[in-house]
N, C-alpha and C. Protein backbone atom coordinates (compact mmCIF):
# COMPACT_ATOMS: atom_id res chain seq x y z
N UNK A 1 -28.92 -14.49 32.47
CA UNK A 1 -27.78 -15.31 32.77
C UNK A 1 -26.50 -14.69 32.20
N UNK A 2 -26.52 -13.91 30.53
CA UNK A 2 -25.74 -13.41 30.36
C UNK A 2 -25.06 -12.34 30.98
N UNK A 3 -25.96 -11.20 31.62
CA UNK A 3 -25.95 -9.61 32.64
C UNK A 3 -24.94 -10.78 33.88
N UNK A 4 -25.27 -11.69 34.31
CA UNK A 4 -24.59 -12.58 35.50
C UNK A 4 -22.95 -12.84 34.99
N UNK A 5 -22.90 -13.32 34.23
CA UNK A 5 -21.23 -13.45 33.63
C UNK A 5 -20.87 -12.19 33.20
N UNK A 6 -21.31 -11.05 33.14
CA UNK A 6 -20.37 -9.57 32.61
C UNK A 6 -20.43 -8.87 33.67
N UNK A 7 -21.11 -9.04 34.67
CA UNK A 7 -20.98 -8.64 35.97
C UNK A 7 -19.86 -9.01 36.60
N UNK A 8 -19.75 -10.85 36.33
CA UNK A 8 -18.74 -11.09 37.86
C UNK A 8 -17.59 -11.00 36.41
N UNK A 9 -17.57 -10.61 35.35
CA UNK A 9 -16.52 -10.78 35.16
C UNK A 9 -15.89 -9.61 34.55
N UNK A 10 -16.32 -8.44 34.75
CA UNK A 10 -15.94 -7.13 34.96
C UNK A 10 -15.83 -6.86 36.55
N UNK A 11 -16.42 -7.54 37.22
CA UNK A 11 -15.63 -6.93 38.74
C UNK A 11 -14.56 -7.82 38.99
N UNK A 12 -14.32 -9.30 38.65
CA UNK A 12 -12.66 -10.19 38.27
C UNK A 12 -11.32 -9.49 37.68
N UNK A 13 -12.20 -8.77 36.57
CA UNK A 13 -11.35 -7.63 36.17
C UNK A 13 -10.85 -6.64 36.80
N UNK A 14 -11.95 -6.21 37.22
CA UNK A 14 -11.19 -4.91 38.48
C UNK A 14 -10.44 -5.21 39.72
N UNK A 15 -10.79 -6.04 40.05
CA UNK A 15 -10.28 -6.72 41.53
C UNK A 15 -8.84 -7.12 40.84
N UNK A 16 -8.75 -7.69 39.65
CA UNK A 16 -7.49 -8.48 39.10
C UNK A 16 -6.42 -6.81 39.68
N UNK A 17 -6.93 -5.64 38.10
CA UNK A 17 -6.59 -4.42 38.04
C UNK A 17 -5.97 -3.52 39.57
N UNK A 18 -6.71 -3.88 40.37
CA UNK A 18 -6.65 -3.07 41.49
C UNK A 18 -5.63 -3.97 42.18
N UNK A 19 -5.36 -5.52 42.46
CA UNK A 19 -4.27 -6.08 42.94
C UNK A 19 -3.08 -5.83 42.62
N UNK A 20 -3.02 -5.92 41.01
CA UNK A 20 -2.08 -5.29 40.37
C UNK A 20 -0.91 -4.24 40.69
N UNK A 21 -2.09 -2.82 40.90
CA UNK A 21 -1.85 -2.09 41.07
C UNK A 21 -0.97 -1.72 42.88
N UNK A 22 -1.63 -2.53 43.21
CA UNK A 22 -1.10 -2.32 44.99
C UNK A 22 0.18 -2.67 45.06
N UNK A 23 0.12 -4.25 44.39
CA UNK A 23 1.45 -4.51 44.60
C UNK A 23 2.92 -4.02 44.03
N UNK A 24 2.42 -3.35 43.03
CA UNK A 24 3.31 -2.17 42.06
C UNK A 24 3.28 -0.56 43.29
N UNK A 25 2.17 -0.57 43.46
CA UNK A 25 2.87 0.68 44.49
C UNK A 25 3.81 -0.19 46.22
N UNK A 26 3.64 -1.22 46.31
CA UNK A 26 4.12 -1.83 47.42
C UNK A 26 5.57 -1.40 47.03
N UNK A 27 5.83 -1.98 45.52
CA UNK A 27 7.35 -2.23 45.21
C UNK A 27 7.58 -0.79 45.35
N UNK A 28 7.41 -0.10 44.85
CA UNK A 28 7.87 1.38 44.87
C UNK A 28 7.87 1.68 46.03
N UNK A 29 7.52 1.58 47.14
CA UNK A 29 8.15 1.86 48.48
C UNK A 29 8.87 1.22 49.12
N UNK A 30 9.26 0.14 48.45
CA UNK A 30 10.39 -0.68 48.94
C UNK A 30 11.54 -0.18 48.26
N UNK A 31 11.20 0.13 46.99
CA UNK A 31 12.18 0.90 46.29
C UNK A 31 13.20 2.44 47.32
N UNK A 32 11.91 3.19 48.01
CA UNK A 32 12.56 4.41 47.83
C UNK A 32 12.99 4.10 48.98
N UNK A 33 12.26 3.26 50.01
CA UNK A 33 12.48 2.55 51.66
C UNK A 33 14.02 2.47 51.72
N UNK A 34 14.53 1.86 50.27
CA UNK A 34 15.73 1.59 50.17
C UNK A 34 16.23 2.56 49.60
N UNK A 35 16.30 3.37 49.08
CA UNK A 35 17.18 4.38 48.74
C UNK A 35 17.33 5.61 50.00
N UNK A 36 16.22 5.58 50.89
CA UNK A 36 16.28 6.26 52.07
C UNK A 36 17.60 5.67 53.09
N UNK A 37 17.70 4.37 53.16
CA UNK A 37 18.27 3.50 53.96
C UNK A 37 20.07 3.96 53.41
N UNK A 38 20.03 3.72 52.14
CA UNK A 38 21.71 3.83 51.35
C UNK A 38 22.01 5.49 51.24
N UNK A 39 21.38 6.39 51.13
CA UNK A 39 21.97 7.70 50.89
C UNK A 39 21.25 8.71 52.08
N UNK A 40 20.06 8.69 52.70
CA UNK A 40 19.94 9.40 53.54
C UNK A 40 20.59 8.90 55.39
N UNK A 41 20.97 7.89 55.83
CA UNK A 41 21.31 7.79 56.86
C UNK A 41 22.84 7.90 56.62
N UNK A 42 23.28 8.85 58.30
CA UNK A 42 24.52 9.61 58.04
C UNK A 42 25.63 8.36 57.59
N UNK A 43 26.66 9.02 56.56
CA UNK A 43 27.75 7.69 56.22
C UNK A 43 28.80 8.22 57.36
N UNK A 44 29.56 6.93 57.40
CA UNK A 44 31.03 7.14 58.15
C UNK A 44 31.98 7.50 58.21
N UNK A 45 32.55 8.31 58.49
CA UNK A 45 33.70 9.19 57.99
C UNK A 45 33.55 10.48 57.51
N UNK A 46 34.78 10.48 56.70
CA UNK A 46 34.90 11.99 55.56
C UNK A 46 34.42 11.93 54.30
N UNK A 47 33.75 12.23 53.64
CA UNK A 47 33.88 12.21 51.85
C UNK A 47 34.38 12.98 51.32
N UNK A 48 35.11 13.40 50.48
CA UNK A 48 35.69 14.36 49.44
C UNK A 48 34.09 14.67 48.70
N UNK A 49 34.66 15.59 48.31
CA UNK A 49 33.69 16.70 47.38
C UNK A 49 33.28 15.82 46.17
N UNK A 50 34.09 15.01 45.64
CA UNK A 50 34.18 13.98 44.19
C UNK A 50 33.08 12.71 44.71
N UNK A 51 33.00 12.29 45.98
CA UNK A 51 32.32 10.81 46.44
C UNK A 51 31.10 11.27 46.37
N UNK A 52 30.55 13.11 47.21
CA UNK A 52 29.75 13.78 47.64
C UNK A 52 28.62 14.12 46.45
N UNK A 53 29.38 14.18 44.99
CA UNK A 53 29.14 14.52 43.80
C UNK A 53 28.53 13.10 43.00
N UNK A 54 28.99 12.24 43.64
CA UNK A 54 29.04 11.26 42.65
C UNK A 54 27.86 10.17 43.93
N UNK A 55 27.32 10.60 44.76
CA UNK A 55 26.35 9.91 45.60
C UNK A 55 25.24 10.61 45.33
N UNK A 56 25.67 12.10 45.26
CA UNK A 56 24.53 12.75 44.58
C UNK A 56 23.64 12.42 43.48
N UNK A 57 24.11 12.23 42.59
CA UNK A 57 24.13 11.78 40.75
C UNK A 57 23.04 10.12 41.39
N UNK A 58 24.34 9.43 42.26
CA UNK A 58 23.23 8.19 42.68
C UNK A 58 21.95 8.33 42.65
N UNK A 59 21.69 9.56 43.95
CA UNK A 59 20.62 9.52 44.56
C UNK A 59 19.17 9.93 43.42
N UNK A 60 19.73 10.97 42.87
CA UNK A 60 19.69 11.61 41.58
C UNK A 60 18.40 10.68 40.70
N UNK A 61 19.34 10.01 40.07
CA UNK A 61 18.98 8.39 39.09
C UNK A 61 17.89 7.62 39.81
N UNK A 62 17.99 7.53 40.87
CA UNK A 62 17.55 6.33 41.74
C UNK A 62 15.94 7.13 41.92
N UNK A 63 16.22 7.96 42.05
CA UNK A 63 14.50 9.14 42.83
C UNK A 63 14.35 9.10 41.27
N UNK A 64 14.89 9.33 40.08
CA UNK A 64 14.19 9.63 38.75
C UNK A 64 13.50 7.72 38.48
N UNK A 65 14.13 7.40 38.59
CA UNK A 65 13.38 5.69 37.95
C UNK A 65 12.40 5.84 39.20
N UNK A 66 12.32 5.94 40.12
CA UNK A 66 11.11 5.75 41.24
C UNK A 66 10.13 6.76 40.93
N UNK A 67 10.49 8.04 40.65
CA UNK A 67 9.43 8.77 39.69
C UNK A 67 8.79 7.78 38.48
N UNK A 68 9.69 7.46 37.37
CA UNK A 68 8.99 7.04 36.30
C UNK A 68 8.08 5.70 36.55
N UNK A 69 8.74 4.83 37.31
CA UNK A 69 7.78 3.67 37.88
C UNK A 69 6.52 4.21 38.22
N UNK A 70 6.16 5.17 39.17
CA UNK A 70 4.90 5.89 39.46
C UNK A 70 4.11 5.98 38.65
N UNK A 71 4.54 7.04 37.50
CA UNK A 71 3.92 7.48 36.39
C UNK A 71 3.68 5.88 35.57
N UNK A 72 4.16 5.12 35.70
CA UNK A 72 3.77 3.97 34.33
C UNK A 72 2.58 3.95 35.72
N UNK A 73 2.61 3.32 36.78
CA UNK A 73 1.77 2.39 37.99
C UNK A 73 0.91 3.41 37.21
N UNK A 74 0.43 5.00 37.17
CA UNK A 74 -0.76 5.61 37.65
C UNK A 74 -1.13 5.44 36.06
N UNK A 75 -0.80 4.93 34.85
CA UNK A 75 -0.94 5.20 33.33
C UNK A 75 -1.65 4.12 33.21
């Protein structure tokens, strides 16, 4: 009876673990979904070299925290 409760409740555990986990990689593609959406589709107009520099740096930041989110999800 005891082998019966460490069974279902090591696979509760994993199933918990593994939900977890999906929905943390879900967010992270909503994450980059959106950073694809704000810096890779063409903008309007002209930019100066200074806007060009400074969207860069955005994009930059934005791909480094979506890296580190990964690395915690896979830790």
């Amino acid at each position: 009876m005891q082998a019966v409760g460490i069974v279902f409740g090591y696979m509760s555990l994993v199933t918990a673990l593994i939900a977890v986990a999906c929905s943390q990689f879900d967010k992270l593609n909503k994450a980059l979904l959106d950073i694809t959406q704000q810096h890779i589709t063409p903008h309007q107009g002209q930019e100066d070299e200074q806007d060009h520099s400074i969207a860069s740096f955005d994009l930059q930041a934005e791909l480094n925290t979506c890296i580190r989110h990964h690395q915690n999800i896979i830790e």
